[in-house]
N, C-alpha and C. Protein backbone atom coordinates (compact mmCIF):
# COMPACT_ATOMS: atom_id res chain seq x y z
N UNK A 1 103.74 59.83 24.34
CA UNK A 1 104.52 58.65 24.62
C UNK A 1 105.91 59.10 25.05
N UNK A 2 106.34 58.88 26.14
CA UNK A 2 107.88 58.85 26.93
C UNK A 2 108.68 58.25 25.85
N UNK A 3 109.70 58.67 25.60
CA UNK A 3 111.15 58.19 24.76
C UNK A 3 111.50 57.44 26.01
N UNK A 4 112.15 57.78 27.28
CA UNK A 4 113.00 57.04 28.16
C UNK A 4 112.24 56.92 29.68
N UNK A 5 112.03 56.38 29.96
CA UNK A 5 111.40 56.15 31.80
C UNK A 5 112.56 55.63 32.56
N UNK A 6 112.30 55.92 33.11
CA UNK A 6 112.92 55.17 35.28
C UNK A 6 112.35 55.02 35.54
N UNK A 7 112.84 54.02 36.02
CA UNK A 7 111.62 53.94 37.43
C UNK A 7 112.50 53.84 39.02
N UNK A 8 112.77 54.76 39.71
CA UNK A 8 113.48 54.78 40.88
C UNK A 8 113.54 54.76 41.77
N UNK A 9 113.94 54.37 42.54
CA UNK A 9 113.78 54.57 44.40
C UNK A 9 114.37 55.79 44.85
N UNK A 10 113.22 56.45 45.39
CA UNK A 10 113.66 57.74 46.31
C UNK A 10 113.24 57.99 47.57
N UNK A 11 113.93 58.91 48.80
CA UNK A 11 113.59 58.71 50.18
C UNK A 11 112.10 59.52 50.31
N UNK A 12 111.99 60.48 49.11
CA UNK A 12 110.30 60.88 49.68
C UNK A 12 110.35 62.02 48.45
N UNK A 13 109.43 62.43 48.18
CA UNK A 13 108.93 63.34 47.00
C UNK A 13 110.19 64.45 46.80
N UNK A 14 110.51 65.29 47.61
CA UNK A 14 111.05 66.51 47.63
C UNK A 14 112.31 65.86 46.67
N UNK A 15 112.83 64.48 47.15
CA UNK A 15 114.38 64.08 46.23
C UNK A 15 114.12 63.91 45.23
N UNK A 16 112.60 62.88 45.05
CA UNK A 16 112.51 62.65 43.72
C UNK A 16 111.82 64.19 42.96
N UNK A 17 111.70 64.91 43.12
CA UNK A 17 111.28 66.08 42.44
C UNK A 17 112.64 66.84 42.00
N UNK A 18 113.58 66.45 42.63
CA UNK A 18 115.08 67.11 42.43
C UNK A 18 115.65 66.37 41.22
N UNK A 19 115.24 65.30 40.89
CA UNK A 19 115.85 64.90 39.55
C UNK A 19 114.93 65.18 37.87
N UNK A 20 114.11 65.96 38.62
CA UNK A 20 113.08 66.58 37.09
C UNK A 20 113.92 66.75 35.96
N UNK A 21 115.17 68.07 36.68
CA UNK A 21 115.74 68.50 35.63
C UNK A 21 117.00 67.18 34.56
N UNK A 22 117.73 66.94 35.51
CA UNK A 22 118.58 65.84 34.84
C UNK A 22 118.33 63.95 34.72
N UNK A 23 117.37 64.08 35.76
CA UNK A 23 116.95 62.69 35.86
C UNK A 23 117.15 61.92 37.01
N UNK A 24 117.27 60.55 36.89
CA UNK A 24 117.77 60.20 38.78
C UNK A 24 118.95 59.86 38.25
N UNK A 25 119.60 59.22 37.15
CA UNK A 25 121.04 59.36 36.86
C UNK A 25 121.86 58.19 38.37
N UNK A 26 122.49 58.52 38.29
CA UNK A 26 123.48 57.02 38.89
C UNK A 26 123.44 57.20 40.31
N UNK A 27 123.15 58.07 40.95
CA UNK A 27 122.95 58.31 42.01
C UNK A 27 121.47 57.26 42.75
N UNK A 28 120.70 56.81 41.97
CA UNK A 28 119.71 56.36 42.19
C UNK A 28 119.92 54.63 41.66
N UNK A 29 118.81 53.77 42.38
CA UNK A 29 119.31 52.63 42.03
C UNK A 29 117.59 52.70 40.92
N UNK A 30 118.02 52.11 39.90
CA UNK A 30 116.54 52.15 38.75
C UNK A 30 116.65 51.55 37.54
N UNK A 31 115.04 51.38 37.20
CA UNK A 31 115.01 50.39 36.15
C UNK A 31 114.84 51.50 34.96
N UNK A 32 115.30 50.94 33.74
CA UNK A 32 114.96 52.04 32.80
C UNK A 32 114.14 50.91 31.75
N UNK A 33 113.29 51.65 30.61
CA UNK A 33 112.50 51.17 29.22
C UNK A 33 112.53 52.34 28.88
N UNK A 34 111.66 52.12 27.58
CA UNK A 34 111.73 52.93 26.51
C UNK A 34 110.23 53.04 25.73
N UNK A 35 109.22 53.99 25.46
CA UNK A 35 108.65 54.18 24.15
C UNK A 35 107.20 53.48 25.32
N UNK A 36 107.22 53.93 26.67
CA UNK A 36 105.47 53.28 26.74
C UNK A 36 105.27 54.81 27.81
N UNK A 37 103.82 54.21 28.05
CA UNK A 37 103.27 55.84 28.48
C UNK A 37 103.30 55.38 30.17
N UNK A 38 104.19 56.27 31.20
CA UNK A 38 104.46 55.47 32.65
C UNK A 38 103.11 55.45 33.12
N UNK A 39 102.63 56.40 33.09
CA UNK A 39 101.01 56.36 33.91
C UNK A 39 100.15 55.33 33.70
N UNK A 40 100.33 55.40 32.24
CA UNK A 40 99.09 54.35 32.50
C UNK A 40 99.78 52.74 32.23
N UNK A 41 101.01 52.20 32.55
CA UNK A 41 101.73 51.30 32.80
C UNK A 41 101.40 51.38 34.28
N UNK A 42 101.44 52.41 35.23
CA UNK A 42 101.39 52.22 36.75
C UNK A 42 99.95 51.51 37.27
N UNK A 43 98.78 52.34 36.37
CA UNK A 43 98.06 52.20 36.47
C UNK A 43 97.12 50.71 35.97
N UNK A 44 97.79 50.28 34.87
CA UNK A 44 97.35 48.86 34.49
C UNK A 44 98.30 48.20 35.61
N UNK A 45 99.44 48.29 36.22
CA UNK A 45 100.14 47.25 37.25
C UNK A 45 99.33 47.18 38.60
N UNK A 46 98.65 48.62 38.53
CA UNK A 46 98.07 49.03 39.91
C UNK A 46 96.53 47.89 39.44
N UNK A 47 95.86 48.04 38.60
CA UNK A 47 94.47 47.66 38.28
C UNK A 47 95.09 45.71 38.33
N UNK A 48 95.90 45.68 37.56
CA UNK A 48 96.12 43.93 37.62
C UNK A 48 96.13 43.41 39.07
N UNK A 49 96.94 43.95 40.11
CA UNK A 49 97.00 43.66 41.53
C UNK A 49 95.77 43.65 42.05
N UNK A 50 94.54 44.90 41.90
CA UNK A 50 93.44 45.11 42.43
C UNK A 50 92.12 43.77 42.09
N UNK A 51 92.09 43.97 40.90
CA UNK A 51 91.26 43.17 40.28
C UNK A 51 92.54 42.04 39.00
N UNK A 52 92.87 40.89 39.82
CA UNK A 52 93.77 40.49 38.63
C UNK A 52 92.97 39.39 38.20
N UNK A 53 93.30 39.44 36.58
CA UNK A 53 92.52 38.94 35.32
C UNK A 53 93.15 38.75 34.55
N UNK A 54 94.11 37.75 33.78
CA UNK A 54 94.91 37.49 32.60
C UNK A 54 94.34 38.12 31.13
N UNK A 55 93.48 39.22 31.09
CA UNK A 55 92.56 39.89 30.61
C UNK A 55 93.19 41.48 30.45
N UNK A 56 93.79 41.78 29.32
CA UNK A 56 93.48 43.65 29.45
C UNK A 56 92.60 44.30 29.65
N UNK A 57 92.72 44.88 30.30
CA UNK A 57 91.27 46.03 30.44
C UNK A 57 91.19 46.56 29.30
N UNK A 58 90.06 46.59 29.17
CA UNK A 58 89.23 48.01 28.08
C UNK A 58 90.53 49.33 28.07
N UNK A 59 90.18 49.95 26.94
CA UNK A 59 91.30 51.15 27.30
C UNK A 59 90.47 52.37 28.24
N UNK A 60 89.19 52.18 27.79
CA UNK A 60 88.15 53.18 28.99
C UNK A 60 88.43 53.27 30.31
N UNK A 61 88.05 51.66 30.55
CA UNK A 61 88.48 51.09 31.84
C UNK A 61 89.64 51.51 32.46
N UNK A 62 90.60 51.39 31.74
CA UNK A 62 92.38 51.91 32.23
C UNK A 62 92.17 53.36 32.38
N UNK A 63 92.16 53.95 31.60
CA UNK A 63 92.06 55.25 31.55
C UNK A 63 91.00 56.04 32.58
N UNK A 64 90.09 55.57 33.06
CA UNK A 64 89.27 55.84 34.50
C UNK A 64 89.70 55.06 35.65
N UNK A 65 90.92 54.28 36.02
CA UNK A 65 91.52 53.52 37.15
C UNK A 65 91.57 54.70 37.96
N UNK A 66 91.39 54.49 39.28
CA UNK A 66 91.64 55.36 40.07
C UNK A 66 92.60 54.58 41.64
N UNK A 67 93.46 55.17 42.33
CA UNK A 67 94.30 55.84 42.05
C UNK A 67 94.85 56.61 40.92
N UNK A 68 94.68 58.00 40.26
CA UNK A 68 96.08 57.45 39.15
C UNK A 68 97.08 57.87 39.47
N UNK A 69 98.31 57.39 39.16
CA UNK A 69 99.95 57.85 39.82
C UNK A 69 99.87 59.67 39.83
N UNK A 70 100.32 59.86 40.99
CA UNK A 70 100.33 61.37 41.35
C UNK A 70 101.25 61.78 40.57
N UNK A 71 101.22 63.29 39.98
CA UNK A 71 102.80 63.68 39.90
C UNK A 71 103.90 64.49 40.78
N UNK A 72 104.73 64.24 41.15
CA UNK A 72 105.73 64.86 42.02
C UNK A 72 105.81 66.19 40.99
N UNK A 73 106.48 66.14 39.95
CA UNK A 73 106.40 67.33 39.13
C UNK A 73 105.63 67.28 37.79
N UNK A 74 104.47 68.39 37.46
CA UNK A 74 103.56 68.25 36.58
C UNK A 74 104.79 68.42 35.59
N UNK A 75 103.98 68.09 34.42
CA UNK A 75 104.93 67.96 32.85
C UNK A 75 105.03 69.63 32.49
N UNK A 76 106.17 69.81 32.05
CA UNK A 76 106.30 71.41 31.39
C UNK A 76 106.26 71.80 30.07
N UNK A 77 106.76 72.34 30.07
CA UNK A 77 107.18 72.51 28.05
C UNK A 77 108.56 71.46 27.71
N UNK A 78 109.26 70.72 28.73
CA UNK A 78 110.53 70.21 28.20
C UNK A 78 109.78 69.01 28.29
N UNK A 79 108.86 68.66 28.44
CA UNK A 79 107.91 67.08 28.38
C UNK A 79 108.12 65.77 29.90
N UNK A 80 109.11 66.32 30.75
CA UNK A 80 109.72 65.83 31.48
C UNK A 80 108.67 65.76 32.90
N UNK A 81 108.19 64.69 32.87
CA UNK A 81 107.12 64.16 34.40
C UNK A 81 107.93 63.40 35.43
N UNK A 82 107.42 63.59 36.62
CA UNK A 82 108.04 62.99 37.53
C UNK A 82 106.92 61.94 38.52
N UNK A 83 106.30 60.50 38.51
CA UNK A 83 105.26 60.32 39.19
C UNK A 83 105.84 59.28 40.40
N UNK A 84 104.73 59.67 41.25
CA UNK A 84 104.73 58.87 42.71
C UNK A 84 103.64 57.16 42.38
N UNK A 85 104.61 56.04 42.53
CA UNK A 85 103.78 55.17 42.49
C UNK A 85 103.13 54.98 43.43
N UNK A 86 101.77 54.76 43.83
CA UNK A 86 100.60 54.44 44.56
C UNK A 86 101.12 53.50 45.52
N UNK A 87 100.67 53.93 46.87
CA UNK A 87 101.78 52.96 47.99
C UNK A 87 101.27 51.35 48.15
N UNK A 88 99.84 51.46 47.79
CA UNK A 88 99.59 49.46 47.30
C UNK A 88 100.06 49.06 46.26
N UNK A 89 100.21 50.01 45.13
CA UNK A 89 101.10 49.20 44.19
C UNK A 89 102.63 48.90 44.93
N UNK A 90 103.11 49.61 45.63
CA UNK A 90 104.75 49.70 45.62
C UNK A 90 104.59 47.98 46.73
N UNK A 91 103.73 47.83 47.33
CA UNK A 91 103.55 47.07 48.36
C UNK A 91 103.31 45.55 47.29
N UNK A 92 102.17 45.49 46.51
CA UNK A 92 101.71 44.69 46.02
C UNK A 92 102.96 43.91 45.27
N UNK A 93 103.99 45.25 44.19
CA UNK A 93 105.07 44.85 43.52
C UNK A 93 106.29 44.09 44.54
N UNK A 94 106.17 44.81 45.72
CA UNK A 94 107.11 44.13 46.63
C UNK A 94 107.06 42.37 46.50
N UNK A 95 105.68 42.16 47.06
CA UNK A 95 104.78 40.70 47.26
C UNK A 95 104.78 39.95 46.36
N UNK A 96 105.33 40.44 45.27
CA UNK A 96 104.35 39.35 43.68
C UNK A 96 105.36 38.34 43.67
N UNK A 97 104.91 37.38 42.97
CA UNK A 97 104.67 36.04 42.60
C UNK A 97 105.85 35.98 41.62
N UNK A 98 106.45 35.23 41.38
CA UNK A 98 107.35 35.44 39.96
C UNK A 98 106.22 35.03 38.70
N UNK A 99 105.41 33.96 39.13
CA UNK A 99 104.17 33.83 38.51
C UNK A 99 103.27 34.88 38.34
N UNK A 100 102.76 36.07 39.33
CA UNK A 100 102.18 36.92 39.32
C UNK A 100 102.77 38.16 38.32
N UNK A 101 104.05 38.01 38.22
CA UNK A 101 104.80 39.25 37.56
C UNK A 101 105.10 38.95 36.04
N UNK A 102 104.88 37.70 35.58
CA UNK A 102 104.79 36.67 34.39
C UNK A 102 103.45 37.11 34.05
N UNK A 103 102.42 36.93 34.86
CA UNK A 103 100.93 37.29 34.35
C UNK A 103 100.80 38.69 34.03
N UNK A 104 101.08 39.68 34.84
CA UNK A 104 100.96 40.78 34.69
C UNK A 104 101.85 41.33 33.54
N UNK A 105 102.88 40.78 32.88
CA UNK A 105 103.78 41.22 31.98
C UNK A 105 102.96 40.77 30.39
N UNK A 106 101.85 39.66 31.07
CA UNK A 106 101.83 39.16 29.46
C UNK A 106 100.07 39.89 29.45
N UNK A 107 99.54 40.18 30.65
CA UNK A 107 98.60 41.31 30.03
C UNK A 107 99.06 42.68 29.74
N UNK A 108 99.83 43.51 30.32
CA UNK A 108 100.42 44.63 29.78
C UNK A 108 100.75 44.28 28.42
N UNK A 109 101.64 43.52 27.97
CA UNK A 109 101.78 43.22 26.42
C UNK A 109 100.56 43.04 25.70
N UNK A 110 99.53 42.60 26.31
CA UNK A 110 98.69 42.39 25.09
C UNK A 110 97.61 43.77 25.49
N UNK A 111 97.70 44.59 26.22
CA UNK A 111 96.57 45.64 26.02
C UNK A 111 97.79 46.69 24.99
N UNK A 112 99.13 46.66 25.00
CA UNK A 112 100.15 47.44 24.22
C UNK A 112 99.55 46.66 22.81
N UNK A 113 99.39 45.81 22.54
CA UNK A 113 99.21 45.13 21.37
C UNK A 113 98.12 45.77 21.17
N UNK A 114 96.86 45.73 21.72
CA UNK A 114 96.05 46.49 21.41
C UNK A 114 95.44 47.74 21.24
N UNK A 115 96.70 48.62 21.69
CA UNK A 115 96.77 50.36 21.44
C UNK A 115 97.95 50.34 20.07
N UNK A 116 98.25 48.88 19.64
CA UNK A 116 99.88 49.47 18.67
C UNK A 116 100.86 50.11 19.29
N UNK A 117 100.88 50.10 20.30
CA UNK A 117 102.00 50.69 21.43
C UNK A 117 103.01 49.58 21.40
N UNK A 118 102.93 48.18 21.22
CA UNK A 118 103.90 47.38 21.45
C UNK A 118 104.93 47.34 20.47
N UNK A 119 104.65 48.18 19.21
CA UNK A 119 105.69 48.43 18.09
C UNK A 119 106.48 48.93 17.95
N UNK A 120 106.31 49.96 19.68
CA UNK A 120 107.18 51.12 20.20
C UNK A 120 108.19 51.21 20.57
N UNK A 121 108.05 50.03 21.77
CA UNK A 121 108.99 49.56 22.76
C UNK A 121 109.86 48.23 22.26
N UNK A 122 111.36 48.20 22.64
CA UNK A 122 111.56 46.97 22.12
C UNK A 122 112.06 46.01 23.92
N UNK A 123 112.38 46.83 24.88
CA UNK A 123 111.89 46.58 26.15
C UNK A 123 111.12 44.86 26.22
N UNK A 124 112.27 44.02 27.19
CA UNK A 124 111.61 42.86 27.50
C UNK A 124 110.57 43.26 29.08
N UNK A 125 109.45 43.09 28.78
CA UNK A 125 108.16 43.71 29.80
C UNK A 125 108.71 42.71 30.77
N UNK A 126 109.02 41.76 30.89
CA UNK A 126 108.91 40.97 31.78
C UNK A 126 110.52 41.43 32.92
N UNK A 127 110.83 41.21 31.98
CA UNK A 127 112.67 41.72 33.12
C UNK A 127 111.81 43.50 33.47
N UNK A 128 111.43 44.18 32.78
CA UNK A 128 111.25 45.24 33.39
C UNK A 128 110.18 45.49 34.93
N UNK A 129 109.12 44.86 34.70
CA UNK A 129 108.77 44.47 35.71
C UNK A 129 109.39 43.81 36.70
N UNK A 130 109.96 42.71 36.97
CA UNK A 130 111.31 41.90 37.89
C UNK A 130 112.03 43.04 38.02
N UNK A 131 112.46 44.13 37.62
CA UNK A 131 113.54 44.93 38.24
C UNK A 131 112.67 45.95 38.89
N UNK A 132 111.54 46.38 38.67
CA UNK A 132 110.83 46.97 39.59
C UNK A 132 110.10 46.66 40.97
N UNK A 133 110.04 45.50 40.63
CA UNK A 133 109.56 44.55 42.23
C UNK A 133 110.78 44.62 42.49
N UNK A 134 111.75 44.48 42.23
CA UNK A 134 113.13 44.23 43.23
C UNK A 134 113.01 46.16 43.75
N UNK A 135 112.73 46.98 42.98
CA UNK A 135 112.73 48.25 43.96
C UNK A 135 112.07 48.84 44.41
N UNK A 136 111.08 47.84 44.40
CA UNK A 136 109.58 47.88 45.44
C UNK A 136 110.04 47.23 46.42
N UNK A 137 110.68 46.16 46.61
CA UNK A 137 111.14 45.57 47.64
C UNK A 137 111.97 46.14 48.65
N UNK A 138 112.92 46.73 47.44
CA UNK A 138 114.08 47.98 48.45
C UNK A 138 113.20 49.34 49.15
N UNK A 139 112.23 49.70 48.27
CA UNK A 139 111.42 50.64 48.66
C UNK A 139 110.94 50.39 50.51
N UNK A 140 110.20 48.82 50.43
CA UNK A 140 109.29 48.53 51.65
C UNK A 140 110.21 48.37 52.46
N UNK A 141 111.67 47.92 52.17
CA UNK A 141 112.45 47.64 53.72
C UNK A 141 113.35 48.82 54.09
N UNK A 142 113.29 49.97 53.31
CA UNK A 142 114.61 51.24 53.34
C UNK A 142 113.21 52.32 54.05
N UNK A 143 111.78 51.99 53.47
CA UNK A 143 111.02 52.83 54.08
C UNK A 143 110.89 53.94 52.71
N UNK A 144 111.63 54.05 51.72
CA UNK A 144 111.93 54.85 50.34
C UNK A 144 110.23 54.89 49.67
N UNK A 145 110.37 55.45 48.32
CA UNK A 145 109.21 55.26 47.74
C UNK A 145 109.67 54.82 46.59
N UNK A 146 108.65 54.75 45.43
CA UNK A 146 109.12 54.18 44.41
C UNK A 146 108.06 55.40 43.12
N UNK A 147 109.27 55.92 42.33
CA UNK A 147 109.35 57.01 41.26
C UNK A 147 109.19 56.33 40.03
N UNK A 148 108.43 57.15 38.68
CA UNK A 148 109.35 57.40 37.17
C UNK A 148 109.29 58.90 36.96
N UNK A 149 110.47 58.61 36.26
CA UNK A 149 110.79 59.58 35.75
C UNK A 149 110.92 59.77 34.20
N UNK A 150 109.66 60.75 33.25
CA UNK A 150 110.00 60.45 31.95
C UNK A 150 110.15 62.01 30.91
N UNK A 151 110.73 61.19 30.13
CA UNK A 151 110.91 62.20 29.02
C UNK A 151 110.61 61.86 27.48
């Protein structure tokens, strides 16, 4: 489990691989949370868009989603990952619904409810999501991609 995530806009892998060591830090425009696992957060945002269902997936199910978020930099001994969000998610997050981003916030909460993961985070899911469609949005019109970065 990540202590701290970003989630950031960067112009293409090589930049976002440059903030492994310190982070994307202020130089970057980004959303931050706390205490959830980014991958498979990308990956339940990525699976809700694909197949959406006011329904958590199975944890099987999640855990075999395919795409799964690439990593720009694999994890080391300092615990520190760097992943590329999937370019239909970055697209899909652009597009959503304020309704759609409401739905998707209150199934992420309840599959966290159902790993005990939600005891972790004290993170409002819903503003965190809304600040990531806003840099999915910046992502699709700057041409950028969209990063986390965790530790």
């Amino acid at each position: 489990m990540a202590h701290d995530i970003l989630f950031f806009l960067a112009s293409d892998d090589e930049t976002a691989a440059a903030t492994h060591l310190q982070g994307p830090g202020q130089a970057f425009q980004s959303v931050t949370c706390h205490f959830i696992e980014p991958d498979s957060a990308i990956a339940e945002w990525d699976m809700f868009f694909q197949e959406p269902s006011a329904e958590a997936a199975p944890l099987e199910r999640l855990l075999g989603w395919r795409p799964w978020p690439d990593w720009v930099t694999a994890p080391l001994n300092d615990g520190v990952e760097v992943f590329a969000l999937p370019q239909r998610l970055i697209l899909a997050l652009a597009g959503a619904s304020p309704d759609e981003l409401e739905e998707l916030a209150g199934r992420w909460a309840k599959r966290l409810r159902s790993t005990d993961e939600d005891d972790t985070t004290d993170d409002d899911l819903l503003a965190v999501l809304q600040g990531v469609a806003r840099l999915a949005a910046a992502a699709v019109s700057t041409g950028g991609r969209l990063y986390s970065w965790s530790y």
